[in-house]
PDB file of N, CA and C in Angstrom:
ATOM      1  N   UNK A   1     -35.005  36.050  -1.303  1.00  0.00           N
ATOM      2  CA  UNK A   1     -36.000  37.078  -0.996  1.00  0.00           C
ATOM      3  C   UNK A   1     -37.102  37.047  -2.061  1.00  0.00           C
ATOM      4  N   UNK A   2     -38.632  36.799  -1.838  1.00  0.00           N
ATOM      5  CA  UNK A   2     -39.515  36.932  -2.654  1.00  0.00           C
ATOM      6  C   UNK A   2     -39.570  38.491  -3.439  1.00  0.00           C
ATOM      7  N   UNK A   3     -40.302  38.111  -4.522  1.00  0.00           N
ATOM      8  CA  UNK A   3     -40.590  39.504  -5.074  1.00  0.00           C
ATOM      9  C   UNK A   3     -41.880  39.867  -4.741  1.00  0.00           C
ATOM     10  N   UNK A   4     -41.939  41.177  -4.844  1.00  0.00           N
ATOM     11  CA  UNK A   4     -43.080  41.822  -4.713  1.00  0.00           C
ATOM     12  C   UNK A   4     -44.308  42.147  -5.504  1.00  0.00           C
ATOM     13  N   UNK A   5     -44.837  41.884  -5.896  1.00  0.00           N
ATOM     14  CA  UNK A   5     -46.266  42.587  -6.592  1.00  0.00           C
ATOM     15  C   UNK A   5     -45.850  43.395  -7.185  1.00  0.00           C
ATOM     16  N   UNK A   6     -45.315  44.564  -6.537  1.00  0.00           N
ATOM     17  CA  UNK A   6     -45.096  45.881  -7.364  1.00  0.00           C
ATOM     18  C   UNK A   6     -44.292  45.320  -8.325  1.00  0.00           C
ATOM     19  N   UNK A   7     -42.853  44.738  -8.051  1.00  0.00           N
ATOM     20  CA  UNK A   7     -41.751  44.057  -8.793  1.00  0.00           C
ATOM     21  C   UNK A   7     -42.182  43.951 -10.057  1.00  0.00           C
ATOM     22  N   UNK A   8     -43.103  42.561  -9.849  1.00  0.00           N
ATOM     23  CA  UNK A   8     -43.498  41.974 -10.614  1.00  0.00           C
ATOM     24  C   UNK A   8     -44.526  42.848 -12.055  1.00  0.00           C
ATOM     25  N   UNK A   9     -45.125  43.553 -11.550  1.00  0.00           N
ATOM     26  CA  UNK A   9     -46.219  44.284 -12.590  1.00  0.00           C
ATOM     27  C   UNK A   9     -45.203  44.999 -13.115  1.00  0.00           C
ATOM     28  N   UNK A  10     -44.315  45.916 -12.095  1.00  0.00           N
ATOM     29  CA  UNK A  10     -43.821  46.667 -13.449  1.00  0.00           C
ATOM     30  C   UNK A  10     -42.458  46.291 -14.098  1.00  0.00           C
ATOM     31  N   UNK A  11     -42.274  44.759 -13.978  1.00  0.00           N
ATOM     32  CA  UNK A  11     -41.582  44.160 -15.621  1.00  0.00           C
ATOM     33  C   UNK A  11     -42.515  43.808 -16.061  1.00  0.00           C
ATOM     34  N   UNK A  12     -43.550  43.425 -16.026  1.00  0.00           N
ATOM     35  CA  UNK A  12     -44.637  43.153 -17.522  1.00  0.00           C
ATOM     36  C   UNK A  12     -45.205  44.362 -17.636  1.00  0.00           C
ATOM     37  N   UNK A  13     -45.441  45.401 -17.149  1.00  0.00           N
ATOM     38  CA  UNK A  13     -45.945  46.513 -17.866  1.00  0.00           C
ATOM     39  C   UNK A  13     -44.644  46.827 -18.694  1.00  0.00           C
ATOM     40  N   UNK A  14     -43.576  47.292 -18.417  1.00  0.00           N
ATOM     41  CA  UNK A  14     -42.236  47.472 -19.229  1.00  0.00           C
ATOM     42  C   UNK A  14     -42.046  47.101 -20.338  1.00  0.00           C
ATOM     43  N   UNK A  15     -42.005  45.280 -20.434  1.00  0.00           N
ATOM     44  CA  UNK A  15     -41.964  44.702 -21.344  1.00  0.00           C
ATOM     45  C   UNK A  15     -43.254  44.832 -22.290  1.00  0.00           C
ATOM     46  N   UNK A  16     -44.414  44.833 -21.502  1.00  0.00           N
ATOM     47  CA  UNK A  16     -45.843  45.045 -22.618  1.00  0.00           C
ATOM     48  C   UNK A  16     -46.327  45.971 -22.073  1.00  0.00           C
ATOM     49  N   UNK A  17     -45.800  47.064 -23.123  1.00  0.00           N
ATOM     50  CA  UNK A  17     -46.613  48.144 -22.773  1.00  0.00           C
ATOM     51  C   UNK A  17     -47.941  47.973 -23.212  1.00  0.00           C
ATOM     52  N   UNK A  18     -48.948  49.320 -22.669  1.00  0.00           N
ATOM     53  CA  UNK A  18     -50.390  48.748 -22.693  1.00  0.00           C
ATOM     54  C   UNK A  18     -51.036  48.002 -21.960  1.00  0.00           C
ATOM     55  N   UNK A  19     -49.916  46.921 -21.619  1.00  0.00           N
ATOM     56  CA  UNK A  19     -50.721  45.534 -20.633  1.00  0.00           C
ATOM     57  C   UNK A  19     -51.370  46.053 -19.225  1.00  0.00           C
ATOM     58  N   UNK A  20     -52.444  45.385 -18.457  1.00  0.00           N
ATOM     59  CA  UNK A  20     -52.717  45.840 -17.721  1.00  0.00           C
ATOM     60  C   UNK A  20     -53.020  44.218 -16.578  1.00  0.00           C
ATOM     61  N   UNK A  21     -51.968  44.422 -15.741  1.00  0.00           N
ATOM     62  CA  UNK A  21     -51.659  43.303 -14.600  1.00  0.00           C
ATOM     63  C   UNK A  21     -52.534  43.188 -13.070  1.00  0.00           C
ATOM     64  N   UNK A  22     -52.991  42.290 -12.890  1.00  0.00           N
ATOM     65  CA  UNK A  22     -53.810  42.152 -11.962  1.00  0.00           C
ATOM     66  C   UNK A  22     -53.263  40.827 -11.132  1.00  0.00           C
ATOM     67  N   UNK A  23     -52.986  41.512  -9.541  1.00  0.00           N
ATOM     68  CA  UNK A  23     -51.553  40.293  -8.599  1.00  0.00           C
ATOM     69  C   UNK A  23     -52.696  39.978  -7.587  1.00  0.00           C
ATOM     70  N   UNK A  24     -52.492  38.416  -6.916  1.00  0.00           N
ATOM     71  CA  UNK A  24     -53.437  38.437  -5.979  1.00  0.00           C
ATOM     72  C   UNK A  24     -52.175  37.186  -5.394  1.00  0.00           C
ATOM     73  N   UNK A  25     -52.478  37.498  -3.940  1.00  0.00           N
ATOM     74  CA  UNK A  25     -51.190  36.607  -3.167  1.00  0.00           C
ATOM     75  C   UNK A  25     -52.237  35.846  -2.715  1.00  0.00           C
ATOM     76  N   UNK A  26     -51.480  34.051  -3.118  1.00  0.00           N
ATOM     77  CA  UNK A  26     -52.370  32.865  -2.936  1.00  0.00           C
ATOM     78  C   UNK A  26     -52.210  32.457  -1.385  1.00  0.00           C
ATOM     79  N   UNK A  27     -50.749  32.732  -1.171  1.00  0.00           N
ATOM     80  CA  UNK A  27     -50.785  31.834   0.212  1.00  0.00           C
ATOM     81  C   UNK A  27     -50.156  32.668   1.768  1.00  0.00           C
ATOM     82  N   UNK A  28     -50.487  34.084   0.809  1.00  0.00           N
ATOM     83  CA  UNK A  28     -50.067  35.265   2.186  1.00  0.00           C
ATOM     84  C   UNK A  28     -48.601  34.976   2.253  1.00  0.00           C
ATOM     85  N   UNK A  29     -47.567  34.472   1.962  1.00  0.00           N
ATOM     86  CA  UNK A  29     -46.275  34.713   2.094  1.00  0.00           C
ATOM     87  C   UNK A  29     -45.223  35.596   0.677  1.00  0.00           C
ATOM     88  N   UNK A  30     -46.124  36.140   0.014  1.00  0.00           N
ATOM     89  CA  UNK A  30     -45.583  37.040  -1.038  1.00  0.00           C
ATOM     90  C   UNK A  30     -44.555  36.631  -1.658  1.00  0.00           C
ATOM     91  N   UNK A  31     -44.537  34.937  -1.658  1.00  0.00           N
ATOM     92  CA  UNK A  31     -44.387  33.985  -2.988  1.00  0.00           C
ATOM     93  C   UNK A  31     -45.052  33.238  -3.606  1.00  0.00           C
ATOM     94  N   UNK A  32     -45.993  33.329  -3.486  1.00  0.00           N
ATOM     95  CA  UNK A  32     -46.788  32.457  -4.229  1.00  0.00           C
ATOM     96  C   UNK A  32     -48.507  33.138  -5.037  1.00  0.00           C
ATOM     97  N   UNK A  33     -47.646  33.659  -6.196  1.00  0.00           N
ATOM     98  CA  UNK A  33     -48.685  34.984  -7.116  1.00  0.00           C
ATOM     99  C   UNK A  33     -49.800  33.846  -7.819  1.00  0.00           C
ATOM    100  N   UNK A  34     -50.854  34.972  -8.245  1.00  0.00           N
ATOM    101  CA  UNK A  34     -51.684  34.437  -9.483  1.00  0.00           C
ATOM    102  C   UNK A  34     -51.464  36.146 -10.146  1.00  0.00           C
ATOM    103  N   UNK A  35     -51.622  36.053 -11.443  1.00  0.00           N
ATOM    104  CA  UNK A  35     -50.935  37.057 -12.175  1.00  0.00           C
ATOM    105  C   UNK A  35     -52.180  37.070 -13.257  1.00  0.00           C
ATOM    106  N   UNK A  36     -53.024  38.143 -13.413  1.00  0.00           N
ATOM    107  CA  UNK A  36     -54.212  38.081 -14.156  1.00  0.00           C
ATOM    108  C   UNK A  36     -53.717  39.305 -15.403  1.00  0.00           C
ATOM    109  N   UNK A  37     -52.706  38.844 -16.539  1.00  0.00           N
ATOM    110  CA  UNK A  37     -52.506  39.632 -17.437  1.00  0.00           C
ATOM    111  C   UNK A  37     -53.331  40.202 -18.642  1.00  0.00           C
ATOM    112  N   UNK A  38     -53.449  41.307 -19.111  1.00  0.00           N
ATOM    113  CA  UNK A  38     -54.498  41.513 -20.460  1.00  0.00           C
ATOM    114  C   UNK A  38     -53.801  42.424 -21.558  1.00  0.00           C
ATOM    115  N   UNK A  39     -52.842  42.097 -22.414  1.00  0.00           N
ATOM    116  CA  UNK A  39     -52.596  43.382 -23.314  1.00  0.00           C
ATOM    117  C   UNK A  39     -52.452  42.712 -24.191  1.00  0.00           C
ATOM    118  N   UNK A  40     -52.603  43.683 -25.144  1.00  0.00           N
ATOM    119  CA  UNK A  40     -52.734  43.888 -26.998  1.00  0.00           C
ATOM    120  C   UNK A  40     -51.479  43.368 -27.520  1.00  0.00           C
ATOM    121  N   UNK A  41     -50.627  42.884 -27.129  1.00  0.00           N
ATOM    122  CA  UNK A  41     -49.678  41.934 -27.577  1.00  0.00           C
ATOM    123  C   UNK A  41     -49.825  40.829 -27.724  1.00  0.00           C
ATOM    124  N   UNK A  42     -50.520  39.950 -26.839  1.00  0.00           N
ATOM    125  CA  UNK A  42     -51.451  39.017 -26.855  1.00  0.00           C
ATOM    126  C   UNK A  42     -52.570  38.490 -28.290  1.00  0.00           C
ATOM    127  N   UNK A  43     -52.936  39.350 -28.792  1.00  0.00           N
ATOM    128  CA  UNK A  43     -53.741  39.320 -29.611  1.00  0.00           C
ATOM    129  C   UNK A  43     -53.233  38.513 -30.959  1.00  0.00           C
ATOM    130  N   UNK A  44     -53.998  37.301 -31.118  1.00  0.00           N
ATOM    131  CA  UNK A  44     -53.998  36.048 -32.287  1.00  0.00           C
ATOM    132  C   UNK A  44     -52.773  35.211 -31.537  1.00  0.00           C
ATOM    133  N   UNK A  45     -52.175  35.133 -30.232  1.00  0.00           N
ATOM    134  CA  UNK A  45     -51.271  33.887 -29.977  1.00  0.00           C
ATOM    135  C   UNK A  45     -52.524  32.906 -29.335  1.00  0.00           C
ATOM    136  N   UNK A  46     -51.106  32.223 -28.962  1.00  0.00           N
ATOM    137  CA  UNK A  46     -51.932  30.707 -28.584  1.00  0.00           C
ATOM    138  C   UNK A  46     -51.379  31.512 -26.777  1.00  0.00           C
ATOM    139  N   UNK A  47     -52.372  30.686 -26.267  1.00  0.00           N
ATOM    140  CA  UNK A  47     -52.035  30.775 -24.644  1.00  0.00           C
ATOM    141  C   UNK A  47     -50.484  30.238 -24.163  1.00  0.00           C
ATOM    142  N   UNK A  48     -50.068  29.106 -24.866  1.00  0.00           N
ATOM    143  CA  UNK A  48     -48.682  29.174 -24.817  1.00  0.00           C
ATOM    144  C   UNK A  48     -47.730  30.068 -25.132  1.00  0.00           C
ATOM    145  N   UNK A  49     -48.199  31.068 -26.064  1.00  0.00           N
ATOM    146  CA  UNK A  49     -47.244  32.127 -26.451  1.00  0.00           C
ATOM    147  C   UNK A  49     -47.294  32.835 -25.715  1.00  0.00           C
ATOM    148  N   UNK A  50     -48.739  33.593 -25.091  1.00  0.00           N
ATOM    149  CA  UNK A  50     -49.137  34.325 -24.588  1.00  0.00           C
ATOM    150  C   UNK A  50     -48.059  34.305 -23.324  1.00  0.00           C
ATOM    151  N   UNK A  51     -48.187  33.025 -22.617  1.00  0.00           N
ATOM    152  CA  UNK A  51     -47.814  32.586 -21.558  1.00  0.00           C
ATOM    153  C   UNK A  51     -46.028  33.065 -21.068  1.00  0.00           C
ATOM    154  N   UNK A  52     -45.703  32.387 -22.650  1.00  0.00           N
ATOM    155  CA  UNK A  52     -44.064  33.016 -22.818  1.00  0.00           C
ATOM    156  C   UNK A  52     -43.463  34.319 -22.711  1.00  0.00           C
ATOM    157  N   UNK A  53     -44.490  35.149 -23.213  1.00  0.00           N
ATOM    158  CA  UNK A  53     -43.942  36.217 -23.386  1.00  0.00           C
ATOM    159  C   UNK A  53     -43.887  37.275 -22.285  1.00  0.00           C
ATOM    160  N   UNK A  54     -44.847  36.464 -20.969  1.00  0.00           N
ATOM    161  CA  UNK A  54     -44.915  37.033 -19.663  1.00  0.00           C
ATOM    162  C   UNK A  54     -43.396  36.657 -18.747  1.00  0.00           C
ATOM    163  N   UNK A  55     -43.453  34.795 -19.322  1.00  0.00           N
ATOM    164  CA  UNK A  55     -42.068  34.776 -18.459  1.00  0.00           C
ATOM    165  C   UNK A  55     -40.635  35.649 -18.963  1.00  0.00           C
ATOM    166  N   UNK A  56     -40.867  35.771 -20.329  1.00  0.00           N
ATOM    167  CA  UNK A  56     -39.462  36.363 -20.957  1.00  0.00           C
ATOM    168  C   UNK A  56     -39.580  37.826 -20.269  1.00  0.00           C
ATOM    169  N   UNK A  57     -40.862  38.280 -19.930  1.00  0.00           N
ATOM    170  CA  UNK A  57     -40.597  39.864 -18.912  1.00  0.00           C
ATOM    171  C   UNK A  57     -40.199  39.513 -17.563  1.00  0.00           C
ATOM    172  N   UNK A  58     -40.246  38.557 -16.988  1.00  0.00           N
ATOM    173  CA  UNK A  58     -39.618  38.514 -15.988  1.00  0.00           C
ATOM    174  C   UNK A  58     -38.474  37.923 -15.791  1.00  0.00           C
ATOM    175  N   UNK A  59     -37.761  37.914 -16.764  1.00  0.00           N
ATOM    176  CA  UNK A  59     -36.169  37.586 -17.148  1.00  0.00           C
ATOM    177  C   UNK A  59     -35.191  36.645 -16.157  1.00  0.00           C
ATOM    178  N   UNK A  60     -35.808  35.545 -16.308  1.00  0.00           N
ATOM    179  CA  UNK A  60     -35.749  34.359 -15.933  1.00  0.00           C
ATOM    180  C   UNK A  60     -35.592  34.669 -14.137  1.00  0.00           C
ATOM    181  N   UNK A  61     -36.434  35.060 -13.309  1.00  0.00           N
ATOM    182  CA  UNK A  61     -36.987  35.180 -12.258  1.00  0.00           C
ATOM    183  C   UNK A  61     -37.703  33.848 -11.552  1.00  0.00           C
ATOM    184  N   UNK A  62     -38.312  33.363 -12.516  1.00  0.00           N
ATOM    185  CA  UNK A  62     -39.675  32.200 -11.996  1.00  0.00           C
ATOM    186  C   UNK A  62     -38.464  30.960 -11.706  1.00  0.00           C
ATOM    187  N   UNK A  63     -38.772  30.416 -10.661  1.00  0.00           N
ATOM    188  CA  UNK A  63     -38.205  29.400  -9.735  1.00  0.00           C
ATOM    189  C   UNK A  63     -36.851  29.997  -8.839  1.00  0.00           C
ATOM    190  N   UNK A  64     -37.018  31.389  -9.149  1.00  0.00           N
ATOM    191  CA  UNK A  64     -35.870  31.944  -8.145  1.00  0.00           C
ATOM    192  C   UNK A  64     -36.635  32.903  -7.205  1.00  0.00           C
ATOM    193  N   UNK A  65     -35.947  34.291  -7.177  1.00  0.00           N
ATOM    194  CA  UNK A  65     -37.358  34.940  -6.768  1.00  0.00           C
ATOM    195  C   UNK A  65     -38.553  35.193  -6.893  1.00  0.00           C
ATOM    196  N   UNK A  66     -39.163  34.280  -7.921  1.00  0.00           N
ATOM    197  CA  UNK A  66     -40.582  34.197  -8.415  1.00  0.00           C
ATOM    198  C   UNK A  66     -40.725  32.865  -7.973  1.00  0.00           C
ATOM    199  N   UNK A  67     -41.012  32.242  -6.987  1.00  0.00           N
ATOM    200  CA  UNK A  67     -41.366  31.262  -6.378  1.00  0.00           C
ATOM    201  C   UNK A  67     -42.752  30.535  -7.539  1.00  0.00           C
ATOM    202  N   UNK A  68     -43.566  30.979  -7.152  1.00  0.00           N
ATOM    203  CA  UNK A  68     -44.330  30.230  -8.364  1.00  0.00           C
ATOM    204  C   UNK A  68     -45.449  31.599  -8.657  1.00  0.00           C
ATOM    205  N   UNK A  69     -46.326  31.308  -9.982  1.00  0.00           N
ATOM    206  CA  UNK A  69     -47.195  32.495 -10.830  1.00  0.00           C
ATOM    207  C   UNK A  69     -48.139  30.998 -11.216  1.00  0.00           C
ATOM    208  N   UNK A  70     -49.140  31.778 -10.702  1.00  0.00           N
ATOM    209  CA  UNK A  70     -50.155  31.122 -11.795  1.00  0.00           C
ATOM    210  C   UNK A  70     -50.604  31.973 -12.459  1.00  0.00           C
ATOM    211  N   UNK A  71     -50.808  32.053 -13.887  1.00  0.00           N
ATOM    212  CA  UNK A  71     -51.072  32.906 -15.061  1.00  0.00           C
ATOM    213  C   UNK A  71     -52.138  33.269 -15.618  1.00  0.00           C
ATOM    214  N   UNK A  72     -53.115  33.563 -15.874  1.00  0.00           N
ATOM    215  CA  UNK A  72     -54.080  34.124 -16.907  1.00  0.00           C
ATOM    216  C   UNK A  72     -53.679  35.437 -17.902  1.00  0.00           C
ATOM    217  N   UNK A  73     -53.953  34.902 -19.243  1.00  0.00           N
ATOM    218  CA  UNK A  73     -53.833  35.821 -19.958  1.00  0.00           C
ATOM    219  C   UNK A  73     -54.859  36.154 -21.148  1.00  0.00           C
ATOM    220  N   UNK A  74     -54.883  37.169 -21.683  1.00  0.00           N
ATOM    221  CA  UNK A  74     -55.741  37.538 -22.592  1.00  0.00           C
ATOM    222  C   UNK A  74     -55.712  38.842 -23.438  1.00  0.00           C
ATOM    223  N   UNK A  75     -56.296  38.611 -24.496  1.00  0.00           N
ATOM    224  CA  UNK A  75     -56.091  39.873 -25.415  1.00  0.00           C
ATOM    225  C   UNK A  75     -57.081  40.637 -24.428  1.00  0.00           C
ATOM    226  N   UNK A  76     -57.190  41.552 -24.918  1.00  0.00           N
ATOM    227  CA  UNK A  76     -58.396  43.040 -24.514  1.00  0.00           C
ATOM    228  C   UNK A  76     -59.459  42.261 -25.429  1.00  0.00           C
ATOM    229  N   UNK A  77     -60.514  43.148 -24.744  1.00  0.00           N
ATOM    230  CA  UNK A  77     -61.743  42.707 -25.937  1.00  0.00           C
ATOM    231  C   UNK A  77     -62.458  43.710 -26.304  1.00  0.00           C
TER     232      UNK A  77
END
């Protein structure tokens, strides 16, 4: 069973608080996310970290019910 949007935002809001998640469904079957993340946790990593610390909120989900995420992330500015 895919996850949902909702699902999905609120384990990364959970895990980063502050963060503020933006879901857009790529291929209309509500597996296949782009995930437009922005919080203050973020701030001085590398995009690889950044990147990590989204999958570690979704607690090892991605290739199960997280079919696939494409990611953007960023500090606030």
């Amino acid at each position: 069973m895919p996850m949902a949007a909702e699902d999905i935002v609120s384990m990364i809001e959970t895990a980063l608080p502050g963060a503020t998640v933006e879901m857009r469904d790529l291929a209309g079957d509500n597996d296949h996310w782009a995930a437009k993340v922005t919080a203050p946790q973020f701030a001085g990593l590398s995009r690889v970290q950044q990147h990590k610390l989204v999958y570690e909120a979704l607690g090892g989900r991605m290739g199960g019910e997280l079919h696939a995420l494409q990611l953007t992330t960023q500090a606030p500015t």
